[in-house]
N, C-alpha and C. Protein backbone atom coordinates (compact mmCIF):
# COMPACT_ATOMS: atom_id res chain seq x y z
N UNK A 1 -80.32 -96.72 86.57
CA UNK A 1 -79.58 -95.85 87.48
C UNK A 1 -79.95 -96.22 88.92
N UNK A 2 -79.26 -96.45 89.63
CA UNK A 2 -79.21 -96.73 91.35
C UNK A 2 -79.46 -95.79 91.97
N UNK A 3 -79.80 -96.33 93.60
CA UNK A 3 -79.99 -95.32 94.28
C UNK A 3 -78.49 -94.29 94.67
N UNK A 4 -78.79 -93.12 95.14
CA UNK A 4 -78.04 -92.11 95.76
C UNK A 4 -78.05 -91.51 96.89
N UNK A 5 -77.30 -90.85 97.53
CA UNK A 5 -77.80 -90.30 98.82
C UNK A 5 -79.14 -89.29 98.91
N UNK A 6 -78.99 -88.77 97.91
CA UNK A 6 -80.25 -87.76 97.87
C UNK A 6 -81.56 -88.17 97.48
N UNK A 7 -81.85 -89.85 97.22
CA UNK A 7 -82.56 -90.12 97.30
C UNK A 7 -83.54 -91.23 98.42
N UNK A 8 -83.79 -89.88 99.42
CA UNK A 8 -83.95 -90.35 100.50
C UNK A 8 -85.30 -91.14 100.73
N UNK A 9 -86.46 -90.95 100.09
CA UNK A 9 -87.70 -92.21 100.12
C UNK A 9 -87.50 -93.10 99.61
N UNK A 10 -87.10 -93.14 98.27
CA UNK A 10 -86.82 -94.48 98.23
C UNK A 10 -85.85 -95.47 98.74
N UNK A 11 -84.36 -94.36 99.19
CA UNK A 11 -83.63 -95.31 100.47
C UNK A 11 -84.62 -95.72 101.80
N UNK A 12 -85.48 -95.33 102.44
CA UNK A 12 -86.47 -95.20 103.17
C UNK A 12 -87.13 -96.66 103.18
N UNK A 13 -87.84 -96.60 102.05
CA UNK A 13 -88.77 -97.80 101.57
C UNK A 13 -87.79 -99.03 101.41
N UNK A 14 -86.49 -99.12 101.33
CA UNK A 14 -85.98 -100.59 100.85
C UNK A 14 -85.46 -100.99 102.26
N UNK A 15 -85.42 -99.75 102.88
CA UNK A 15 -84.41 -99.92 104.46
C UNK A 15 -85.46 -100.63 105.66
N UNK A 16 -87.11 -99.92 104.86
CA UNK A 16 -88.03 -100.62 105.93
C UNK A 16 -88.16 -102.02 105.32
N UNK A 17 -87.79 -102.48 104.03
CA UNK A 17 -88.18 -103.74 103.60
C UNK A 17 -87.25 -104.79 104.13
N UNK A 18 -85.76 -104.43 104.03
CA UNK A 18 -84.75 -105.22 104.72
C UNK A 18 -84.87 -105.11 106.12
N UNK A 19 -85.11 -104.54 106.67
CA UNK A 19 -84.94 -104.24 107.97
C UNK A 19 -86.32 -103.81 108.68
N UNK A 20 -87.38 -104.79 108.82
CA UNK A 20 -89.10 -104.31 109.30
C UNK A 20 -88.62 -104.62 110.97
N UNK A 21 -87.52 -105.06 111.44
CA UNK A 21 -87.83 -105.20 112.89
C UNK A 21 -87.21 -104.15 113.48
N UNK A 22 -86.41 -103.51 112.87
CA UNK A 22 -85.73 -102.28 113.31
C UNK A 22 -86.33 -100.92 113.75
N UNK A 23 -85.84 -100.27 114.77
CA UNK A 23 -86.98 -98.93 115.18
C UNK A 23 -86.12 -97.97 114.62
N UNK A 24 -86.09 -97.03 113.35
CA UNK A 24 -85.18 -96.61 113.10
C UNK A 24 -84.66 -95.05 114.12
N UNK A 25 -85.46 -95.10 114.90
CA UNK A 25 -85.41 -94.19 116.41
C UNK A 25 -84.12 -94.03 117.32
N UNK A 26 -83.84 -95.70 116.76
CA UNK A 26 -82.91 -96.44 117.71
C UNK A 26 -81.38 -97.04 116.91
N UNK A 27 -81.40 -96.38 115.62
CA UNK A 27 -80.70 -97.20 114.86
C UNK A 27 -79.83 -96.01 114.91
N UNK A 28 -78.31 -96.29 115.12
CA UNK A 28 -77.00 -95.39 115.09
C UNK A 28 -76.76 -95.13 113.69
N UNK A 29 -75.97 -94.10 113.78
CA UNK A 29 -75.59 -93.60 112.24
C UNK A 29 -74.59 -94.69 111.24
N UNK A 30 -73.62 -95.32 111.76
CA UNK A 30 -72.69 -96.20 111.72
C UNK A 30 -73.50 -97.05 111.07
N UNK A 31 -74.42 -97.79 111.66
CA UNK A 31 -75.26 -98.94 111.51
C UNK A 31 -76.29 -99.00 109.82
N UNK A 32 -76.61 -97.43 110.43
CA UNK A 32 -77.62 -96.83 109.21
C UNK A 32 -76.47 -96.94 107.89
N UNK A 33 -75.26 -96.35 107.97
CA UNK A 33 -74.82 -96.15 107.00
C UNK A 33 -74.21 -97.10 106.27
N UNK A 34 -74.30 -98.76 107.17
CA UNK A 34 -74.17 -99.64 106.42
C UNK A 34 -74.84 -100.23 105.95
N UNK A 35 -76.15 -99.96 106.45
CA UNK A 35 -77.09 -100.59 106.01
C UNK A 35 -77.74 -99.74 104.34
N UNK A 36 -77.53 -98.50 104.35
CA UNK A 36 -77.82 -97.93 103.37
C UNK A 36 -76.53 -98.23 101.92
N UNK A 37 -75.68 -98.50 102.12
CA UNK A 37 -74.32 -98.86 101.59
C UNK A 37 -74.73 -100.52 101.13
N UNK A 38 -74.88 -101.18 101.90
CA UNK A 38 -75.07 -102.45 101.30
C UNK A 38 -76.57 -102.72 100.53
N UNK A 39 -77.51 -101.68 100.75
CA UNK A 39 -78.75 -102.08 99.68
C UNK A 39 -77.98 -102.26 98.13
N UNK A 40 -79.14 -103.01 97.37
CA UNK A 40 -78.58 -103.51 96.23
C UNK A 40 -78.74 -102.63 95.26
N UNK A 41 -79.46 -101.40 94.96
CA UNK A 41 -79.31 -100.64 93.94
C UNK A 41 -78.57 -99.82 94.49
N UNK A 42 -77.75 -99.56 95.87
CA UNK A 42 -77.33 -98.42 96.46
C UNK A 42 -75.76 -98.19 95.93
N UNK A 43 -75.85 -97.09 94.40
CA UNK A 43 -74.21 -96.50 94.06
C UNK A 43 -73.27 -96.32 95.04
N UNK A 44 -73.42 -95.10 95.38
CA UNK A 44 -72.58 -94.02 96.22
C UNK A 44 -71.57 -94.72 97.09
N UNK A 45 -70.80 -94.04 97.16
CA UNK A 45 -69.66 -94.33 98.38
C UNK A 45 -69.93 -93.35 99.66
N UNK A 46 -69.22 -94.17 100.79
CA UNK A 46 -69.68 -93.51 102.30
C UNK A 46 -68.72 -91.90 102.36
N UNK A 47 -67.89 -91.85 101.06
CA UNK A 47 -67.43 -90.51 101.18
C UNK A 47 -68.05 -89.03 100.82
N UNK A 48 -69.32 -89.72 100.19
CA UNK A 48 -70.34 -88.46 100.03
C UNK A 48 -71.27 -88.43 100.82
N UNK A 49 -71.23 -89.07 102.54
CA UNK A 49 -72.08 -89.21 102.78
C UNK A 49 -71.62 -88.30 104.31
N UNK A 50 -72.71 -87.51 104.49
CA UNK A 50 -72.66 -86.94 105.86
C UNK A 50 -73.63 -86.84 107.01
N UNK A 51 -73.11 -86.53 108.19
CA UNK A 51 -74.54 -86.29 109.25
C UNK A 51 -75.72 -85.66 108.89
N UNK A 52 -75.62 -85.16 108.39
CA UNK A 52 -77.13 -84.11 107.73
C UNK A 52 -77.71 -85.16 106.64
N UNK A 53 -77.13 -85.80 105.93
CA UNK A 53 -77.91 -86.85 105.36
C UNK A 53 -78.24 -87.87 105.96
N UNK A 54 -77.49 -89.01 106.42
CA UNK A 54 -78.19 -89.65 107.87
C UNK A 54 -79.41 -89.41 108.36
N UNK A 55 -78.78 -88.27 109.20
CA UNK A 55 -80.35 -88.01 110.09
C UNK A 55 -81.57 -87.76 109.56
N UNK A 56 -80.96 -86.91 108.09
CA UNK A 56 -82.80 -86.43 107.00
C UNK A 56 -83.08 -88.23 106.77
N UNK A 57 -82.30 -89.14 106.57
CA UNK A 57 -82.96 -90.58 106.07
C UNK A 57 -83.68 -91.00 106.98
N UNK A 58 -82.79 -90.79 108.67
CA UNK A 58 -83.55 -91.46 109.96
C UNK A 58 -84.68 -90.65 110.00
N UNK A 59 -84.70 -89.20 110.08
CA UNK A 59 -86.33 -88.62 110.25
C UNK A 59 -86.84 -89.38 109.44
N UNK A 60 -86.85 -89.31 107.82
CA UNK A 60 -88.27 -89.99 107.35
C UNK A 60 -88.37 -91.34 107.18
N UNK A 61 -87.48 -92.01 108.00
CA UNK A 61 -87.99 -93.39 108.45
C UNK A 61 -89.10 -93.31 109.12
N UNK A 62 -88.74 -92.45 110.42
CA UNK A 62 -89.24 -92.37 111.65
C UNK A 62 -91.15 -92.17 110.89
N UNK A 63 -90.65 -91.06 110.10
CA UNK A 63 -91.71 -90.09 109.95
C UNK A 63 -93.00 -91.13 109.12
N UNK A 64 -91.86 -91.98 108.36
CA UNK A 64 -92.70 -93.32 107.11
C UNK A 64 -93.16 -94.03 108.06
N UNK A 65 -92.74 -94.61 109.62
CA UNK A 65 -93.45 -95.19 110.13
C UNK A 65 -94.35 -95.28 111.07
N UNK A 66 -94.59 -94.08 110.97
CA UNK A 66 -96.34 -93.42 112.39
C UNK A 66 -97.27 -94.01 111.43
């Protein structure tokens, strides 16, 4: 079974693996949401996907990387 939107650490952990130069501080929603869309276990379509999920992924980027 693949990832989903609601599974936001482990989207977290593959987003810092593809992407270690990125500040996710700085990363737009647009950007995020393709980047979360094209990971390789990543199911879902961008039609279940909303601002409130986004931003909970960007906080615990942010939060995974202090």
């Amino acid at each position: 079974m693949g990832l989903r939107w609601t599974d936001i650490h482990d989207i977290v952990i593959e987003l810092d693996e593809k992407h270690p130069d990125a500040d996710p501080q700085y990363v737009n929603f647009p950007d995020l949401m393709a980047w979360v869309l094209a990971l390789d276990d990543f199911e879902e379509t961008q039609a279940h996907c909303g601002e409130r999920i986004l931003e909970a992924i960007q906080m615990a980027w942010i939060k995974d990387r202090e």
